[in-house]
Structure formats: structure tokens, C-alpha cells
Protein backbone atom coordinates (compact mmCIF):
# COMPACT_ATOMS: atom_id res chain seq x y z
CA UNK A 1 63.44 133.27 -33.73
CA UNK A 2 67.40 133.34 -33.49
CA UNK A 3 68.19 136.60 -35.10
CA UNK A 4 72.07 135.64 -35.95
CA UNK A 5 70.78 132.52 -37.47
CA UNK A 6 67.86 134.18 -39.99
CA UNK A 7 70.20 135.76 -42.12
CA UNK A 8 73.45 134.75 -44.01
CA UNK A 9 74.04 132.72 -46.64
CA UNK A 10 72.19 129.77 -45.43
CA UNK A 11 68.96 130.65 -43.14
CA UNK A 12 70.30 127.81 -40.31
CA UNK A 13 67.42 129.00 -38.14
CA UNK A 14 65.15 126.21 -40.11
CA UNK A 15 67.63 123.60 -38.96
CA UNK A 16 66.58 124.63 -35.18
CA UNK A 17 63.55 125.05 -35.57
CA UNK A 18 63.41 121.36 -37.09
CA UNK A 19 65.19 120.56 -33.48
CA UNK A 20 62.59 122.13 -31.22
CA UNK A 21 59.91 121.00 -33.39
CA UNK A 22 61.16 117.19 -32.59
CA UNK A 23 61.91 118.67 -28.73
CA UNK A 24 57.95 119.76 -28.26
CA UNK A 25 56.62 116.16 -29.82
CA UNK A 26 58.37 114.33 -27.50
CA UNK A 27 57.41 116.53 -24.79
CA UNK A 28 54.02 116.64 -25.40
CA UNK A 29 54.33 112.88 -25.37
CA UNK A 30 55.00 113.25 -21.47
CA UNK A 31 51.11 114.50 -20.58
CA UNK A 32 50.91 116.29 -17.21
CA UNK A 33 53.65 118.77 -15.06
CA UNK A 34 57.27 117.58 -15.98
CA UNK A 35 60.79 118.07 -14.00
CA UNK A 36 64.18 117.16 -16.34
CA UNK A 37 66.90 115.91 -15.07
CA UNK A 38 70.00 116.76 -17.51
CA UNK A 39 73.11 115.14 -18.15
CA UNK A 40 75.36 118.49 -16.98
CA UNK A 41 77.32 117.77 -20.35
CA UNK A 42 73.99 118.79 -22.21
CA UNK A 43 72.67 121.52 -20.73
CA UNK A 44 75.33 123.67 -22.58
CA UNK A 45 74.82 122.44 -26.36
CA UNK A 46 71.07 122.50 -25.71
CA UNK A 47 70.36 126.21 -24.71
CA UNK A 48 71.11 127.00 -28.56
CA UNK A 49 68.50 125.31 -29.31
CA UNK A 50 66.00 125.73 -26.55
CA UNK A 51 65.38 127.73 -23.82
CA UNK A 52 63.86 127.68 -20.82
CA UNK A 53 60.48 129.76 -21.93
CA UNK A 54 60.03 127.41 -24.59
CA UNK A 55 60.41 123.97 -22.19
CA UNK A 56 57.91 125.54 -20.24
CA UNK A 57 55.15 126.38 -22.55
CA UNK A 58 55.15 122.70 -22.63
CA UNK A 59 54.72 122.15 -18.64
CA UNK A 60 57.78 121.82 -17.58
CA UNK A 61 58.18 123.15 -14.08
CA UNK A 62 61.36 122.15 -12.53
CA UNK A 63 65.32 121.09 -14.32
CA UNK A 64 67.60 119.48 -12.41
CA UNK A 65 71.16 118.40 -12.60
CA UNK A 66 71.70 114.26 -12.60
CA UNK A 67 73.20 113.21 -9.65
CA UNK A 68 73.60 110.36 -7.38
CA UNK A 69 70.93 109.75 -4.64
CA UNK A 70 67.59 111.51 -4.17
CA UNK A 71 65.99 114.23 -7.04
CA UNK A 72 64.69 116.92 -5.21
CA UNK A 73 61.16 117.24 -4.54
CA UNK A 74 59.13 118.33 -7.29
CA UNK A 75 55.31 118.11 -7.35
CA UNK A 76 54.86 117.07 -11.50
CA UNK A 77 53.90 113.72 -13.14
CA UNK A 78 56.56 113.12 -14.99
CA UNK A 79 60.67 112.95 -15.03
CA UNK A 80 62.52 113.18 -18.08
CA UNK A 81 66.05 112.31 -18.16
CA UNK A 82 68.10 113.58 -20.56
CA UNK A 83 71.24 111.95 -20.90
CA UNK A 84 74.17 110.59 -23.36
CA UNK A 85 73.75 106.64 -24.30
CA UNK A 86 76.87 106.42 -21.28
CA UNK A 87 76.58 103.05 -19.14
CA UNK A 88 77.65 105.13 -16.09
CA UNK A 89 74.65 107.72 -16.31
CA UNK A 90 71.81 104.68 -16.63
CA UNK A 91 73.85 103.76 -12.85
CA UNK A 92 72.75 106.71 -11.72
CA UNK A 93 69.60 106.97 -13.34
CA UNK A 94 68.76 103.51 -11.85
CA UNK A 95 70.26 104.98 -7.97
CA UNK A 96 67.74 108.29 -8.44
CA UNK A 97 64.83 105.62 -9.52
CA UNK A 98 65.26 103.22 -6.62
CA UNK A 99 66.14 106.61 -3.82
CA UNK A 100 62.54 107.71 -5.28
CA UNK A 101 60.77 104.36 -4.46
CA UNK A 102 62.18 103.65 -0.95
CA UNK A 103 60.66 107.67 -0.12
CA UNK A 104 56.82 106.44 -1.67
CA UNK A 105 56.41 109.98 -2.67
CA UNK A 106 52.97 110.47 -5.44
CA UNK A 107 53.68 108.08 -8.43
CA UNK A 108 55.37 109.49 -11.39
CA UNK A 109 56.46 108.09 -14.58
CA UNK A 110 59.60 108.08 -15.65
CA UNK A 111 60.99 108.60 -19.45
CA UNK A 112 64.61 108.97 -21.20
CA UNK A 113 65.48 111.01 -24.16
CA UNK A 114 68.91 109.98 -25.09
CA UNK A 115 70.60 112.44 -27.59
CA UNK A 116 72.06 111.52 -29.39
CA UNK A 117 71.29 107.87 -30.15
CA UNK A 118 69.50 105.44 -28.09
CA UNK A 119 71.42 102.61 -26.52
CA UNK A 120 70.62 98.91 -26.45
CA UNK A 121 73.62 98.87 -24.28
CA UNK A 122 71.98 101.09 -21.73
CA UNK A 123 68.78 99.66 -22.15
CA UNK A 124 70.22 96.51 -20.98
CA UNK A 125 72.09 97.87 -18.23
CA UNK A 126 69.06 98.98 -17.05
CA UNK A 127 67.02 95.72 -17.81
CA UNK A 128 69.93 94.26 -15.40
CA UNK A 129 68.96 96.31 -12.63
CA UNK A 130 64.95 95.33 -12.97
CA UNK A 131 64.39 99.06 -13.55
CA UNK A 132 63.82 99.04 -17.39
CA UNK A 133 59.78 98.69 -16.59
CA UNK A 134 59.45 101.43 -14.87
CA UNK A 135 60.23 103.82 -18.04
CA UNK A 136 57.33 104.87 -19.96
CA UNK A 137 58.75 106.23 -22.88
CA UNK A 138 62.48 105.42 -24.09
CA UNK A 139 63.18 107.36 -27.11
CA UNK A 140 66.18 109.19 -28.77
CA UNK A 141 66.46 113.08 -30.31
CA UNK A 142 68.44 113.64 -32.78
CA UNK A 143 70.67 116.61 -32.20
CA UNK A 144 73.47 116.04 -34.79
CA UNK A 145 74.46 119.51 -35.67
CA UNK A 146 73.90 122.40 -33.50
CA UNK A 147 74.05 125.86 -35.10
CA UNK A 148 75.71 128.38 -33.36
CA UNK A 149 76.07 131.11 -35.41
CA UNK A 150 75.36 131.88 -39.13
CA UNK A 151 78.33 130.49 -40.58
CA UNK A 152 78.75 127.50 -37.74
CA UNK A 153 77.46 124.01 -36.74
CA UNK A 154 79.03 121.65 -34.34
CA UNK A 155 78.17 118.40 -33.59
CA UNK A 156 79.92 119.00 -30.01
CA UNK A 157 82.01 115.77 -30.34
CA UNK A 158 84.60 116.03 -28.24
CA UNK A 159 85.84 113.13 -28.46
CA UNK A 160 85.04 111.83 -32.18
CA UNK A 161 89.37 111.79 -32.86
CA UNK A 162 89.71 109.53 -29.93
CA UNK A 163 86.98 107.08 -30.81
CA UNK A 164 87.91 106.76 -34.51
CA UNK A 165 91.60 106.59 -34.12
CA UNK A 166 92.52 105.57 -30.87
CA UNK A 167 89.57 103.03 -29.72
CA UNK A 168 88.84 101.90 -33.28
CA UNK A 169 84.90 103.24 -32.95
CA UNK A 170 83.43 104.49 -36.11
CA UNK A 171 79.55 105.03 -34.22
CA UNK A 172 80.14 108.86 -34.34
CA UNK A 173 80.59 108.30 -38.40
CA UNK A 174 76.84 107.28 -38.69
CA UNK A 175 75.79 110.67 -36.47
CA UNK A 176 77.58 112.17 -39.00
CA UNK A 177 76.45 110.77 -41.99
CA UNK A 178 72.57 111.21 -40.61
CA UNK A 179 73.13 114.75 -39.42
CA UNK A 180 74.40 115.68 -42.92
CA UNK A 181 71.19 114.00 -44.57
CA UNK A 182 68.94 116.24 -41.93
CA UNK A 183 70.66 119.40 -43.71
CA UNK A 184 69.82 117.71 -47.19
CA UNK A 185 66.35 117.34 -46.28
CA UNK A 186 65.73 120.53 -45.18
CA UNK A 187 68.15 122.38 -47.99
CA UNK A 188 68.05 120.25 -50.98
CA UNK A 189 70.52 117.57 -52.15
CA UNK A 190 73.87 118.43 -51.71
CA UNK A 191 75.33 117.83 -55.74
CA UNK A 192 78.90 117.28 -55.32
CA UNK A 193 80.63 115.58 -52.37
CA UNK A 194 84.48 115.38 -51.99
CA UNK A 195 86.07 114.05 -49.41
CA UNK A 196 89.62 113.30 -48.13
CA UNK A 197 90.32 110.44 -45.64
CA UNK A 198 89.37 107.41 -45.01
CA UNK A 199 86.60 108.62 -42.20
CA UNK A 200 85.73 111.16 -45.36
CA UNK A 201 85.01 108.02 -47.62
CA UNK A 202 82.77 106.16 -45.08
CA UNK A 203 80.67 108.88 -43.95
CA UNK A 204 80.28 109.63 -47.87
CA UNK A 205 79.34 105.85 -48.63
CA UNK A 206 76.61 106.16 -45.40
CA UNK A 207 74.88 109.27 -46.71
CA UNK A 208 75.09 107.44 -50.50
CA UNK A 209 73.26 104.22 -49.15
CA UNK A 210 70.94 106.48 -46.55
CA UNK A 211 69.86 108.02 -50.10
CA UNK A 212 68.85 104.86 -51.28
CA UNK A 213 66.68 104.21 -48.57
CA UNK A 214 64.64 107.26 -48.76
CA UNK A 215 64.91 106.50 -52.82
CA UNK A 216 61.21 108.13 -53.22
CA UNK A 217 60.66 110.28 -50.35
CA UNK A 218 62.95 112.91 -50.67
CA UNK A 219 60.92 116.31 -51.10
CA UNK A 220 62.57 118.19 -54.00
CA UNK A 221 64.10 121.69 -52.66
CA UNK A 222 66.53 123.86 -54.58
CA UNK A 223 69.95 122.35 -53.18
CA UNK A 224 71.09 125.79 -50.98
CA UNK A 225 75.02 123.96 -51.47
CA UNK A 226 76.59 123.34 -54.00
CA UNK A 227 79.90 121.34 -52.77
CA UNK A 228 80.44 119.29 -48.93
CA UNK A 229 83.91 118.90 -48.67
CA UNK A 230 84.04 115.96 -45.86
CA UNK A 231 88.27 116.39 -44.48
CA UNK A 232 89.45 114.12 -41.85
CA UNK A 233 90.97 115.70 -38.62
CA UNK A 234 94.43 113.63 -39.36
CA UNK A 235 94.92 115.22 -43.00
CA UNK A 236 95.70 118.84 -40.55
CA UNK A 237 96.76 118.60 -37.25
CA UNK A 238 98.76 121.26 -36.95
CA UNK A 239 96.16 123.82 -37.18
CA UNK A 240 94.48 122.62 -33.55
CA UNK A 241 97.76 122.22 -31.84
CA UNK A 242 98.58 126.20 -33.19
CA UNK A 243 97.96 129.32 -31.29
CA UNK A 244 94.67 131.14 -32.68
CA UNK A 245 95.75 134.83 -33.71
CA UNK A 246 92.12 135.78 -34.73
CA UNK A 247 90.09 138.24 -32.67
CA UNK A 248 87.80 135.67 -31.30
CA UNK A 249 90.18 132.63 -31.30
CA UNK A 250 92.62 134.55 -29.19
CA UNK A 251 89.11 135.03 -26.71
CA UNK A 252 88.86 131.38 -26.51
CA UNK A 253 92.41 130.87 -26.67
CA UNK A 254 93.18 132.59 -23.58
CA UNK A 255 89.24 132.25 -21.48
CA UNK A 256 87.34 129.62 -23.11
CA UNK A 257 84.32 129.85 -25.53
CA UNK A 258 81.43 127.65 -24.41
CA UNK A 259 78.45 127.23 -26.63
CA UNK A 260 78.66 131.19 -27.55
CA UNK A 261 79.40 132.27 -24.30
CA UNK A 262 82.43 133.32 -21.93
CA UNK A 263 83.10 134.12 -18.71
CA UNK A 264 85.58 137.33 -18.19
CA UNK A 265 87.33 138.88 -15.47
CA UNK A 266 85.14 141.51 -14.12
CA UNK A 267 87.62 144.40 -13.57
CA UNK A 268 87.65 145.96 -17.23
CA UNK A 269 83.93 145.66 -17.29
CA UNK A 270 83.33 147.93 -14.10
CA UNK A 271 81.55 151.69 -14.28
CA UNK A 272 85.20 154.25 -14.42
CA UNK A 273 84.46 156.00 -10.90
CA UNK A 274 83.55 152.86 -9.24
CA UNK A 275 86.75 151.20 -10.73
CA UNK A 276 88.55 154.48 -9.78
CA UNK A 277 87.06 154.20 -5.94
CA UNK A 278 88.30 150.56 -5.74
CA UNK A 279 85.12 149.49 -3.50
CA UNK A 280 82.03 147.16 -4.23
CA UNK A 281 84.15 146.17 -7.25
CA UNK A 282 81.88 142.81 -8.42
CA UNK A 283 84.12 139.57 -8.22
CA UNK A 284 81.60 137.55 -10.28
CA UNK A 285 82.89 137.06 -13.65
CA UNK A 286 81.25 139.01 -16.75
CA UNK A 287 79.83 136.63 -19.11
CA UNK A 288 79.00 137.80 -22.29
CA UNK A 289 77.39 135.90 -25.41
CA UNK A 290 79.08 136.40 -28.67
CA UNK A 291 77.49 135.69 -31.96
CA UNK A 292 76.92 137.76 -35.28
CA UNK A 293 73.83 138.70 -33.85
CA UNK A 294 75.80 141.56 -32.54
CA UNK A 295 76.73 144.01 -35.39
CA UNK A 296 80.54 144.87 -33.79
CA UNK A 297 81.24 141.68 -33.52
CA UNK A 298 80.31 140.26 -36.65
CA UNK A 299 82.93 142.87 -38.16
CA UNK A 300 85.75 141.97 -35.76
CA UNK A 301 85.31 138.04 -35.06
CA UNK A 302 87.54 136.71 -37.87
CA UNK A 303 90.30 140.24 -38.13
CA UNK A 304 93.85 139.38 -36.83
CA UNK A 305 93.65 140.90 -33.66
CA UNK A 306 96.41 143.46 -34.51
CA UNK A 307 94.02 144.21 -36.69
CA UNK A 308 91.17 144.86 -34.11
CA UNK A 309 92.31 148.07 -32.18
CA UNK A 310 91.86 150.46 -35.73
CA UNK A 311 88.13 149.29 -35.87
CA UNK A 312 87.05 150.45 -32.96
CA UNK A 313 88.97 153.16 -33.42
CA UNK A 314 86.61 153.74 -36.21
CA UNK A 315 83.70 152.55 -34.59
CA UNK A 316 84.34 154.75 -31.54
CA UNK A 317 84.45 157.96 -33.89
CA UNK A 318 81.52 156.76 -35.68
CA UNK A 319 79.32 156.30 -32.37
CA UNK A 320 80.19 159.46 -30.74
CA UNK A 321 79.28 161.85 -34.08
CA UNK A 322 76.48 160.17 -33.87
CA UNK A 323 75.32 161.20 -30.53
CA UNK A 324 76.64 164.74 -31.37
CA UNK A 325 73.81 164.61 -33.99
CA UNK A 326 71.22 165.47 -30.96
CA UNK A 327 72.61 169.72 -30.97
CA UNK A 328 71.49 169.46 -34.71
CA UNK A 329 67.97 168.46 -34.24
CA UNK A 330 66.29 171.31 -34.36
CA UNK A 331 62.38 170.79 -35.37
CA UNK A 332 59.81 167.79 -34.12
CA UNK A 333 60.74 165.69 -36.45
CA UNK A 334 64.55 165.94 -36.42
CA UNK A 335 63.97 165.08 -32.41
CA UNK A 336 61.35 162.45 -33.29
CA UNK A 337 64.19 160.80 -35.68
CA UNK A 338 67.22 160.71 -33.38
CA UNK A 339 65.22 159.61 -30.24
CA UNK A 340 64.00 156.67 -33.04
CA UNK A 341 67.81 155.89 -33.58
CA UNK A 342 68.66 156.23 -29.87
CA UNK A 343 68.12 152.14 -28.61
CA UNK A 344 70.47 151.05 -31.52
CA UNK A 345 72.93 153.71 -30.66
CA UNK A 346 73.04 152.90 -27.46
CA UNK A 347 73.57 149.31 -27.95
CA UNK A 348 76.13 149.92 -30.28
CA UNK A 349 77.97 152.33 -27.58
CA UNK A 350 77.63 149.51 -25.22
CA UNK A 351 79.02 146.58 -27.55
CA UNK A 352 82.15 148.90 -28.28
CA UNK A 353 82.83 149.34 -24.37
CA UNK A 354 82.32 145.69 -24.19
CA UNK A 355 84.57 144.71 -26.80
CA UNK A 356 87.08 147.32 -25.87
CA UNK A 357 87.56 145.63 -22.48
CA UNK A 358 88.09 142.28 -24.20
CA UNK A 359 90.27 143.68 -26.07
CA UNK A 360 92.85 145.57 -23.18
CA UNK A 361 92.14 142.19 -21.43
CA UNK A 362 93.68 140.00 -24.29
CA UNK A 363 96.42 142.74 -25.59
CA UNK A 364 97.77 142.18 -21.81
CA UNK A 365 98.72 138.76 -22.65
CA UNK A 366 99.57 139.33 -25.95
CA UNK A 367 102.03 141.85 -25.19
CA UNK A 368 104.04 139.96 -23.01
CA UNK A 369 107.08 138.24 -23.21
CA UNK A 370 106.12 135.00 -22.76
CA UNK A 371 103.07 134.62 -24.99
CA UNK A 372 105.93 136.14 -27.76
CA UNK A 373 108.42 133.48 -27.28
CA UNK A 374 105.48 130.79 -27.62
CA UNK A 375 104.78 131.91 -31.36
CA UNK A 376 108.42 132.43 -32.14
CA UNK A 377 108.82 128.83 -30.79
CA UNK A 378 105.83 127.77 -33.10
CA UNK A 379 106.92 129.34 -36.04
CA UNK A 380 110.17 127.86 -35.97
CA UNK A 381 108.40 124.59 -35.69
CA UNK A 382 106.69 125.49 -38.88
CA UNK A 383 109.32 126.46 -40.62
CA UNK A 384 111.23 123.25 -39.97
CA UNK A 385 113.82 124.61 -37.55
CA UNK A 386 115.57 122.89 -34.54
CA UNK A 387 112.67 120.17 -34.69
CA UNK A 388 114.67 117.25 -33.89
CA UNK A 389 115.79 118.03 -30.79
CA UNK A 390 115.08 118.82 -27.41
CA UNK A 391 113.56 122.69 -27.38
CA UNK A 392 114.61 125.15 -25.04
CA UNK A 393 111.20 126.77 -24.13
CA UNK A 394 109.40 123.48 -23.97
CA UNK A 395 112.00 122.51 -21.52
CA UNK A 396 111.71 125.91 -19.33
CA UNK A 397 108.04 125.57 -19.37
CA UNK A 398 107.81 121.82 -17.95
CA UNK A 399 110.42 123.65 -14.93
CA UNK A 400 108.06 126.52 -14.56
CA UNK A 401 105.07 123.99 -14.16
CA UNK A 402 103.22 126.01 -16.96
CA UNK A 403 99.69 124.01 -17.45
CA UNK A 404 100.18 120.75 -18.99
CA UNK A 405 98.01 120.72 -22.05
CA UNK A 406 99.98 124.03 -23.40
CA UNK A 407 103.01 122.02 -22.68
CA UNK A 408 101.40 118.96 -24.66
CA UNK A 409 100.48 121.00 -27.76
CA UNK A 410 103.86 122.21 -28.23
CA UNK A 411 105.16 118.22 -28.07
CA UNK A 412 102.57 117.37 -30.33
CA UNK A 413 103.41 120.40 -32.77
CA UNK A 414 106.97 119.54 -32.86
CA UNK A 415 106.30 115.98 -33.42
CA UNK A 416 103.87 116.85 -36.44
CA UNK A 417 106.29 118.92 -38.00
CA UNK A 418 109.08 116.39 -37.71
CA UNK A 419 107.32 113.75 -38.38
CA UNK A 420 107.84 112.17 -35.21
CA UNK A 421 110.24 112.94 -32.46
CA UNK A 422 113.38 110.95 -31.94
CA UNK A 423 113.38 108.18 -29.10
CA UNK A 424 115.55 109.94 -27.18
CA UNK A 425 113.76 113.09 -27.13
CA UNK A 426 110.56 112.01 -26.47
CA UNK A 427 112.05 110.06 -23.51
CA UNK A 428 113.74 113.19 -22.01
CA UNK A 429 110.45 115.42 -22.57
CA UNK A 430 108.57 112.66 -20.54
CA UNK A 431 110.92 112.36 -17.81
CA UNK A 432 111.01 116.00 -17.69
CA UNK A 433 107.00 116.18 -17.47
CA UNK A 434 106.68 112.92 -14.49
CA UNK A 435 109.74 114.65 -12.56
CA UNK A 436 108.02 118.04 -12.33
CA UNK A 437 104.88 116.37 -11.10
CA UNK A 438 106.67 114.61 -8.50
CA UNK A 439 108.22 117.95 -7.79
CA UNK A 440 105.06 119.57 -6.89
CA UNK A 441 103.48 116.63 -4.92
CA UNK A 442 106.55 117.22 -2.59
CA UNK A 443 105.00 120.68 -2.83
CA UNK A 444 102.28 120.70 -1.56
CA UNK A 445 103.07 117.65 1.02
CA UNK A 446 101.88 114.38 1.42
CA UNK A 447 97.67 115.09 1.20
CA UNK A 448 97.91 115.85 -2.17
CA UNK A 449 95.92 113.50 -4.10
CA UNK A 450 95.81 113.20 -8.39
CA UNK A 451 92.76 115.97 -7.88
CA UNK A 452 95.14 118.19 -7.14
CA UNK A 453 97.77 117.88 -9.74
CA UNK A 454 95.15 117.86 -12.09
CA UNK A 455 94.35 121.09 -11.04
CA UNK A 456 97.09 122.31 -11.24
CA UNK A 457 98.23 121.26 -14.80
CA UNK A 458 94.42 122.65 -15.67
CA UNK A 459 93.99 119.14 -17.20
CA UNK A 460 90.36 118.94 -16.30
């Protein structure tokens, strides 16, 4: 059991466990010694919801990443793919299948799980290529919404905005509207819906006619919520394109958080005296997992950061009295009691070094100059100043080749708070952004290849 998810306001760990009940059906589905072969995308979003222990309870032996050519030898039965409906993964599903036939290794049989819809599409694609017989079971799991904390789900939709707006495809609506009726069924009827948008309104219109359906079936539960409010991403979009000043927004802000974990320079993290010796200093990045499960973090996640530094203050104060408490034991008992306490203290002691070292790590940036002049720059923007015209620091960052998304979400801020940047402006910011690309192929010479500037802009 997830601990951060059994407590809380709503008890999400039912809404996993629903997922890995689904997960082991399927599985058991495949009879015999199993290998998976994941779509790389997944492997993240899926680890909240099942690890490896419980994949191999069920016989799986061996995981592997999908790739072009030959899977790796495994002695099992059966391979699973697990992929997104995407016509260019059922290519390379159909390249392992045939690299597996032309090497007449033991007969296997081969199944899909798509997640998190099954594909006619792909089906065909594969039905195209003569392969589609050679799959036992095609099926689909439903992982909608993901929980990854206690107060968090995330359909892990990346590019939902894109689809609905740009490409004119609602499909990720009906995900929606299905992965809100899987929280009904398993918390009770949600009473009141309100929505704003018109992606609000359809997903609200789905769920109302997915009711109907199951007019009957429904298992009556004492609704946990009492309100959904269903908001479109275009009624805000400032608040993406803005600098996150929480404690935990400024730790993905600045290094990235990826399904509850991140990766952190290893440095702060070091033992003092090996630090202060300056050898066998470990250049593999610290990753740590952050979730409410962990008591200092819980406290800290959502403070303003300036806010942050007084807490552990606290919490440093706080750990070490209670340590001192060992003089004081005096009798059995007293001993018998603090040596009780002594596992929690001692995680708590190492969660405050931890989150100390975050915390020098992001007051580093945060103290400079530059990362100042950023949210002076955004609050002007928000306060309707010098929005119409060409801005200073935008312009000094395209010259100082600063990565090109941070350049992006200042021209996108300034164009939401103006509603819409003059002609002219846009123009120069443009020309500005394809002449200091052109710079830096001169750069680095003629061998550079679009790889590279990616790179370099960090628009991977």
C-alpha cells in the first residue's frame, strides 16, 4: 500500500489499487514466463502504479525498452508490449516481430496492452503488414488518472492543449470524461458539476450521457465530492507561462519533476569531510522521490520558498533536542522509549539534510541577478507595463542564447497580457530568435546538424 496515498481527504490509494487490479487480470491472461517491452514514454507514469515486485509475482521475468531490430534474448512464453495507440510504435512493433521470426528462436506469443485506448488505426497498420495474426491478445488498460500524491492526479497528457486547439482532436476529451466516471464509481456520484469552456461543456455532456448508459448499474457510495469544477487550459494561461515561486515548483522549475522524482546535482548531498577532501566526490546525480509520504515535505511543498529557510530552522531545533533527550534517559524504560523513537528520528534528521541541500541548491539561483530581473520582467508584464513593445531582457536573452523555451514563455506571457503582440514586434522577436540560431551554427562550424541546436536551446 502507497502510504502518501492512504490518508488525506480522499483515500486515492483505492483508485490504484483499481489500476493494478485491472494490471494483474490482464497479466494473468498471458499464462506462462513473460518479458515486456515498454513504450520508454510509459515506464515513468506506470511505476506509480506498479512496481517491479508486483509485475513479477505475476511471472514476469525480463522488461525491456521498445526499440528497432532484435529484443534481446529472453527464455519466457510470452511478450507483452506496452505501448501508446502511436502508428510509429506498431512499425516497430511489427520490425521486433519479423527480427524474431527470421532468428526461429522457441515460439512465443505475442500480446499488446495499449494504454490508454486501443487503436483500430494501429490495428490496421498492423493488419497491413500481415502481422496482426500473430497477436494473441490485443486489449487496452485504462490508466486515465494517475495519482501521485494525496492531493494530485494527472492524466500525463502532454499534449491534450495541442490536440484540442491546434489539430482540432477532441479524443483526449472522452479519456477524460471516462477517467472522471472511474473516480465516480469508486467514490460516489459527483452532485454538482461546473464547468467553464467549451472543452469543460463537452467532457460534462460525455460523463452526463456515460451516466445514462450505466442508468442501473451504478453501486450507490456516499459521493466523497461534493463539486468538479471542469476549467479549460485557455480560460488561464498565464499561470503556466509564470515562474513557480513555491518550494516545490521552484524544484521543478529549475531541475525537473518527473513522476515524483528528480535528479540533483550531487555536490550538496555529499558526507562534510569527504566534500571537504574534494576526492571520490560521486558525479552521479542524487535522485530523490518527493511526495507527502515524507512528513518535512508535506509541511514545506506548497510555502513560498522565502518562506522555507525559517522551517527548517524550526525543524532543525526540533530534531536536535530531540536527540539530546538520550542524557535524560535514565531507567530501562526511558532507554527502551527513545531507542523506540530512534528510526523516525533518524529519518526525520535525514529528510532535513536532504531538503536543506535542495534548498542552498535553489537559493543559488534565486539569489542571482538574473533569475531577479526575470520576475521583475514578469511582473511588469502583469501589471500591464511596457507590453506593447519590444522588451529589453527578452531581447538580451535571445543575444545571450539563453534556452529557447524560457525565451518562448516570456513571448507568450507578453502576448497574453497584451492581448496579442503588435506585427511588428512579433516580427523583430522572430528575426531576433532565427538570427541567433544561425549565429551559433557558424559556431560550432559546418557539422552541426538541427540535433545540435536543439540541444542547445534545451528544446528536447
Amino acid at each position: 500500500m502507497a502510504a502518501h496515498l492512504s490518508y488525506g481527504r480522499v483515500v486515492l490509494n483505492n483508485l490504484r489499487e483499481a489500476a493494478r487490479k485491472e494490471l494483474r487480470e490482464f497479466l494473468d491472461k498471458c499464462e506462462g514466463s513473460k518479458a515486456i517491452v515498454w513504450d520508454e514514454y510509459l515506464t515513468g507514469p506506470f511505476g506509480l502504479i506498479a512496481q517491479y515486485s508486483l509485475l513479477k509475482e505475476h511471472e514476469v521475468d525480463k522488461m525491456f525498452t521498445l526499440k528497432e531490430g532484435h529484443i534481446p534474448p529472453a527464455e519466457v512464453k510470452n511478450i507483452i508490449f506496452f505501448v501508446r495507440p502511436r502508428l510509429e510504435l506498431m512499425d516497430i512493433i511489427a520490425d521486433n516481430i519479423r527480427c524474431e521470426h527470421k532468428h526461429h528462436g522457441p515460439p512465443r506469443d505475442f500480446h499488446i496492452l495499449f494504454l490508454p485506448r486501443r487503436s483500430l488505426l494501429c490495428e490496421q497498420r498492423l493488419k497491413e503488414q500481415g502481422l496482426l495474426v500473430h497477436f494473441t491478445h490485443i486489449e487496452e488498460y485504462s490508466l486515465d488518472l494517475i495519482p501521485f500524491d494525496s492531493d494530485l492526479m494527472s492524466m500525463e497528457a502532454e499534449s491534450a492543449f495541442r490536440e484540442c486547439y491546434l489539430e482540432n482532436d477532441q479524443t483526449i476529451l472522452f479519456s477524460v470524461a471516462k477517467g472522471l466516471m472511474t473516480l465516480q464509481a469508486l467514490y460516489g456520484t459527483i452532485p454538482q458539476i461546473f464547468g467553464k469552456g467549451e472543452c469543460a461543456r463537452l467532457v460534462a455532456n460525455m460523463m452526463l450521457r456515460m451516466k445514462r448508459e450505466f442508468a442501473g448499474t451504478q453501486n450507490q457510495i456516499l459521493p466523497v465530492f461534493d463539486k468538479l469544477l471542469l476549467l479549460d487550459r485557455n480560460v488561464d494561461l498565464l499561470t503556466p507561462l509564470a515562474t513557480q515561486l513555491t518550494y516545490e515548483g521552484l524544484i521543478d522549475e529549475i531541475y525537473e519533476i518527473q513522476n515524483t522524482h528528480v535528479k540533483l546535482p550531487p555536490e550538496k548531498f555529499a558526507p562534510k569531510k569527504q566534500n571537504e577532501s574534494g576526492r571520490d566526490l560521486s558525479n552521479e546525480p542524487k535522485k530523490l522521490q518527493l511526495n507527502s509520504a515524507e512528513e518535512l515535505y508535506a509541511e514545506i511543498r506548497d510555502k513560498n520558498f522565502n518562506a522555507v529557510g525559517s522551517v527548517l530552522s524550526k525543524k532543525a531545533k526540533f530534531i536536535s533536542a530531540a536527540f539530546e533527550e538520550r542524557h535524560n534517559a535514565k531507567t530501562v524504560g526511558e532507554i527502551k522509549q527513545f531507542v523506540s523513537q530512534l528510526p523516525h528520528m533518524q529519518a526525520a534528521r535525514t529528510s532535513l539534510a536532504n531538503h536543506t541541500s535542495i534548498a542552498e541548491l535553489i537559493k543559488d539561483i534565486t539569489a542571482s541577478e538574473t533569475f531577479f530581473d526575470k520576475l521583475t520582467v514578469e511582473q511588469e508584464f502583469m501589471s500591464g507595463i511596457d507590453t506593447d513593445k519590444v522588451n529589453s531582457y527578452i531581447e538580451d536573452s535571445i543575444a545571450q542564447k539563453e534556452p529557447l523555451i524560457n525565451i518562448l514563455r516570456l513571448v507568450c506571457m507578453q502576448s497574453v497580457c497584451n492581448n496579442g503582440l503588435k506585427q511588428k514586434v512579433l516580427d523583430y522577436y522572430k528575426r531576433e530568435i532565427l538570427q541567433a540560431t544561425v549565429c551559433l551554427i557558424c559556431v560550432l562550424g559546418p557539422m552541426v546538424s538541427p540535433a545540435d541546436v536543439n540541444e542547445k536551446y534545451n528544446t528536447e
